[in-house]
N, C-alpha and C. Protein backbone atom coordinates (compact mmCIF):
# COMPACT_ATOMS: atom_id res chain seq x y z
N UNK A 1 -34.84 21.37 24.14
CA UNK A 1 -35.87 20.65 24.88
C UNK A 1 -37.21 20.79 24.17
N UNK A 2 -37.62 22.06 23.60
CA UNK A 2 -38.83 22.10 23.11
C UNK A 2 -39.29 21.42 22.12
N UNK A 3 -38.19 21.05 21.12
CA UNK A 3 -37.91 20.54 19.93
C UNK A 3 -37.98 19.08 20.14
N UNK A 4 -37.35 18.75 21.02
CA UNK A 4 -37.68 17.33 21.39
C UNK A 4 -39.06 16.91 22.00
N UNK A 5 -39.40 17.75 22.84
CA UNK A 5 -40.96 17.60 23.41
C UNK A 5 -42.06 17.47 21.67
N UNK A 6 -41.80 18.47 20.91
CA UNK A 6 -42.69 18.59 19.78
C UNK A 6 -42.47 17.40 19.04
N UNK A 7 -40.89 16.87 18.38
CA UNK A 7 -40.84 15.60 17.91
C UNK A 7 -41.52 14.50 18.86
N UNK A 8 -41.73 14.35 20.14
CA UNK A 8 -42.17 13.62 21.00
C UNK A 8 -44.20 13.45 20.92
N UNK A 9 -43.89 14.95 20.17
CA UNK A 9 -45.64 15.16 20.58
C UNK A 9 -46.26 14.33 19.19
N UNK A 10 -45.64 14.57 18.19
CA UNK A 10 -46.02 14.32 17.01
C UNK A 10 -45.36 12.83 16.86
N UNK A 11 -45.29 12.24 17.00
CA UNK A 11 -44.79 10.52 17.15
C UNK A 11 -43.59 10.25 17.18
N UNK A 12 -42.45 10.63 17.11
CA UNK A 12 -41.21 10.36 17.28
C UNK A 12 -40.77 9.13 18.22
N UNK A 13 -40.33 8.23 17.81
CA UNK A 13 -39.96 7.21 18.67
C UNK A 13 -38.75 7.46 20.30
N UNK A 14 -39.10 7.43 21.18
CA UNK A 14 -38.61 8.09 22.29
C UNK A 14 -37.39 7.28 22.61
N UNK A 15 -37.46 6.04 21.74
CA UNK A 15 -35.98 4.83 21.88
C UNK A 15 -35.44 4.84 20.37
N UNK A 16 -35.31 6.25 19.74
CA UNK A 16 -34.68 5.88 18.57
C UNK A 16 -33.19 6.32 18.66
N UNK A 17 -32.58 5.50 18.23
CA UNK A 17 -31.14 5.52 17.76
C UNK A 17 -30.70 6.22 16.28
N UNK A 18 -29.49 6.62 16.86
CA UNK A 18 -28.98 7.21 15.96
C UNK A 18 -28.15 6.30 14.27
N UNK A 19 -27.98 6.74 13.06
CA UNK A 19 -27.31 5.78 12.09
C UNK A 19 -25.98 5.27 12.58
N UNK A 20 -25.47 5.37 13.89
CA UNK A 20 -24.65 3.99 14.06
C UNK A 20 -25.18 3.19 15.16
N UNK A 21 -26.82 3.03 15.17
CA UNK A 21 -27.38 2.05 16.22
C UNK A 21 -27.29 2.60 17.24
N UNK A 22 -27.30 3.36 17.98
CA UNK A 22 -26.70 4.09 18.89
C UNK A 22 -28.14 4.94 20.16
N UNK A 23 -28.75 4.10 21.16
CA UNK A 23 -30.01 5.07 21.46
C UNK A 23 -29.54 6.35 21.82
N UNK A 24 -30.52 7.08 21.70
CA UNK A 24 -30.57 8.52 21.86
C UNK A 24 -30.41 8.90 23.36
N UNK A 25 -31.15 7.80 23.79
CA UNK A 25 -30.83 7.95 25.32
C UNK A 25 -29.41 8.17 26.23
N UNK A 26 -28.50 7.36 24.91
CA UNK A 26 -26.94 6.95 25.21
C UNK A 26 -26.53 8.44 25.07
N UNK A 27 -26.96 9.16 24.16
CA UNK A 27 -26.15 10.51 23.62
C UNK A 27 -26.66 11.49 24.47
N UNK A 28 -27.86 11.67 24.99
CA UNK A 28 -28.13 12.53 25.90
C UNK A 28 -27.35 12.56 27.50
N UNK A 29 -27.18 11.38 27.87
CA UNK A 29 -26.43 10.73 28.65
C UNK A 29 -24.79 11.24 29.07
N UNK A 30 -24.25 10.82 27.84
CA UNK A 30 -22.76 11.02 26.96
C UNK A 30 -22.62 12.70 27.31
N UNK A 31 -23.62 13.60 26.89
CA UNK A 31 -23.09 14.96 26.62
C UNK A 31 -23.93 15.59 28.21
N UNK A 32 -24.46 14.59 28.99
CA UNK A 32 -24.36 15.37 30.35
C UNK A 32 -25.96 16.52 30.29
N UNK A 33 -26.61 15.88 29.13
CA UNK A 33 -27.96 16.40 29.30
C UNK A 33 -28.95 16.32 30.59
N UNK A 34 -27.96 16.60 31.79
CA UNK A 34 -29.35 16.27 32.93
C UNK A 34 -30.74 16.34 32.95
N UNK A 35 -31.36 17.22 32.63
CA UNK A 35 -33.03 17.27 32.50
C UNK A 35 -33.32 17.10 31.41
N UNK A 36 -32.93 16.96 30.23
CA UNK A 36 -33.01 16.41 29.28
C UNK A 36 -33.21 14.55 29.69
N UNK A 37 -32.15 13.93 29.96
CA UNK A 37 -32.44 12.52 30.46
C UNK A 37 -33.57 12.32 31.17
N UNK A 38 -33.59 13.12 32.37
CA UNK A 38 -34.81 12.93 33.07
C UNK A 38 -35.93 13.02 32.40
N UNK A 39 -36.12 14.09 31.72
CA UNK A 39 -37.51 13.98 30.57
C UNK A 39 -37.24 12.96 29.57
N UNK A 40 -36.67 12.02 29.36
CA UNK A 40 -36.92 10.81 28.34
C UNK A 40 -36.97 9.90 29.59
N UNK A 41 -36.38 9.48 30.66
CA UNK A 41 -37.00 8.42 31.43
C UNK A 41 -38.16 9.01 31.78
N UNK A 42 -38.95 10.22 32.50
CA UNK A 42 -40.09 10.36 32.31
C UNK A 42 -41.02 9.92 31.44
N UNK A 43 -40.74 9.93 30.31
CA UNK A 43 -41.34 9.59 28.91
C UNK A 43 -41.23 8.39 28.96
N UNK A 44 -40.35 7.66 29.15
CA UNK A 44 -40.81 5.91 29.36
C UNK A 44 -39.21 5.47 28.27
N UNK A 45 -38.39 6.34 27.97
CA UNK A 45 -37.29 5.84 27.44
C UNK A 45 -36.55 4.63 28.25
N UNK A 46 -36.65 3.44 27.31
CA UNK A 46 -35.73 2.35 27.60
C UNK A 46 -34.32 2.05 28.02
N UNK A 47 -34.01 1.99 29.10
CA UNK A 47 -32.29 2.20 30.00
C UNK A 47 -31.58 0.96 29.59
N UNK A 48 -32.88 -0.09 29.02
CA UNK A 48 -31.91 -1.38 28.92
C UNK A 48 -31.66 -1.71 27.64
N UNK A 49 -31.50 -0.60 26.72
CA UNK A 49 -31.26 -0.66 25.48
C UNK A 49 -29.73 -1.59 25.16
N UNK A 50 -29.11 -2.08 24.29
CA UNK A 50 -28.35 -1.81 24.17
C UNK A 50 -27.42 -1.71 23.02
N UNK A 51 -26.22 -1.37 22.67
CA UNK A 51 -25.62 -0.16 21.59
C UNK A 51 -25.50 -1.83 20.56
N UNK A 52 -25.44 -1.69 18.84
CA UNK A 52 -24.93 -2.71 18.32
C UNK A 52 -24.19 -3.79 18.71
N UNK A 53 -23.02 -3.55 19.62
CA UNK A 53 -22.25 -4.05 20.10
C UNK A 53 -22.24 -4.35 21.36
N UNK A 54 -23.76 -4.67 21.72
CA UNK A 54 -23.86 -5.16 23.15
C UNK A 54 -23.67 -4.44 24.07
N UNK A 55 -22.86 -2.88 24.16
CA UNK A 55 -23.16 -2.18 25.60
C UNK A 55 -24.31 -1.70 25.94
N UNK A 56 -24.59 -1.59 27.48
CA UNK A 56 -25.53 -0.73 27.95
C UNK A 56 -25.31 0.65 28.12
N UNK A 57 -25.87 1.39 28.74
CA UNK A 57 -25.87 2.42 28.99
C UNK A 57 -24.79 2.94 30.22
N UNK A 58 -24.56 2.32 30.92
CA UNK A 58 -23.71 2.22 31.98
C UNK A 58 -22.27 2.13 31.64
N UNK A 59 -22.37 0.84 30.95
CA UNK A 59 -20.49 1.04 30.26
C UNK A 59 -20.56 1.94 28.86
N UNK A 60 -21.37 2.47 28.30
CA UNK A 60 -21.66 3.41 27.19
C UNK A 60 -20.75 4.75 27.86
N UNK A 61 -21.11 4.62 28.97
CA UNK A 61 -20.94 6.51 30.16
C UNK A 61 -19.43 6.07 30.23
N UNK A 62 -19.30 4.44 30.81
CA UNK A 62 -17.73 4.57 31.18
C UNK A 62 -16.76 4.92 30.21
N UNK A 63 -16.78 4.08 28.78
CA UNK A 63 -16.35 4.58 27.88
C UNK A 63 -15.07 6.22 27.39
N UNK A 64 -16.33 6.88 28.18
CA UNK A 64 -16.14 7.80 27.68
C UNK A 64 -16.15 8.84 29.23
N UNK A 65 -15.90 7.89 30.28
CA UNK A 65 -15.70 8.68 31.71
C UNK A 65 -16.54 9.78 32.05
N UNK A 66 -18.02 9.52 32.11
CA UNK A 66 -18.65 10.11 32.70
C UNK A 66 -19.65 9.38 33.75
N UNK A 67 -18.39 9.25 35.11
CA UNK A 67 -18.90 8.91 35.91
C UNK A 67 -20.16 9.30 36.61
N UNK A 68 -20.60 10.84 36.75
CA UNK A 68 -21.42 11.31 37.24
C UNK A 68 -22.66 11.09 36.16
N UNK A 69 -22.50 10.95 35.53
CA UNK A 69 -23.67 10.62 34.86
C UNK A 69 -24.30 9.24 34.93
N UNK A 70 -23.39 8.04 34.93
CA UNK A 70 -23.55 6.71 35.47
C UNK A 70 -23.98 7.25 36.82
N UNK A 71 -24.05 7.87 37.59
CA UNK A 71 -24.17 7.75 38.92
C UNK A 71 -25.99 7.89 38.80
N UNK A 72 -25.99 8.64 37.80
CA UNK A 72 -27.36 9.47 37.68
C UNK A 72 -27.85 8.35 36.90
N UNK A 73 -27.83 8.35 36.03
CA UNK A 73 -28.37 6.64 35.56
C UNK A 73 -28.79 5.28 36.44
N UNK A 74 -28.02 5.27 36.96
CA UNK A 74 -28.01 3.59 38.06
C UNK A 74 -28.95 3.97 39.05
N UNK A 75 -29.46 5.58 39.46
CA UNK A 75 -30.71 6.06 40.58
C UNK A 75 -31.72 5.40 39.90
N UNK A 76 -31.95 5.02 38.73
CA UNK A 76 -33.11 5.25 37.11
C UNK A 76 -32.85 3.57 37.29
N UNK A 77 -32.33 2.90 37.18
CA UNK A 77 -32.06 1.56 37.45
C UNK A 77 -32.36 0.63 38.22
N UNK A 78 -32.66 0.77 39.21
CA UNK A 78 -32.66 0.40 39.87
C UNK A 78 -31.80 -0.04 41.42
């Protein structure tokens, strides 16, 4: 977290993706980073990103069956 706050402090793009196009938001998401996510939608991270291949963030989670985390996402959604 700190590490990300400091890349954050010093300009780091808060919607950057990873080298397969991929937002960061998706991977924090993916591995169940709860307050981690919350501190990038705090930060103003973009939910309506979406992956090279047209997914969002929502079927990004299903993918890979993390329902509870879609659950936690779609509060952020609207």
């Amino acid at each position: 977290m700190e590490a990300v706050e400091w890349l954050h402090k010093n300009g780091a793009d808060i919607n950057t993706r990873n080298t397969f196009g991929i937002p960061v938001i998706f991977e924090v998401a993916q591995l169940e980073y709860k307050e981690l996510f919350e501190w990038f939608v705090q930060k103003g991270a973009d939910l309506n990103l979406k992956t090279p291949n047209g997914t969002g963030i929502i079927e990004h989670l299903k993918e890979y069956e993390k329902s509870e985390m879609a659950r936690l996402v779609r509060q952020h959604l609207g």
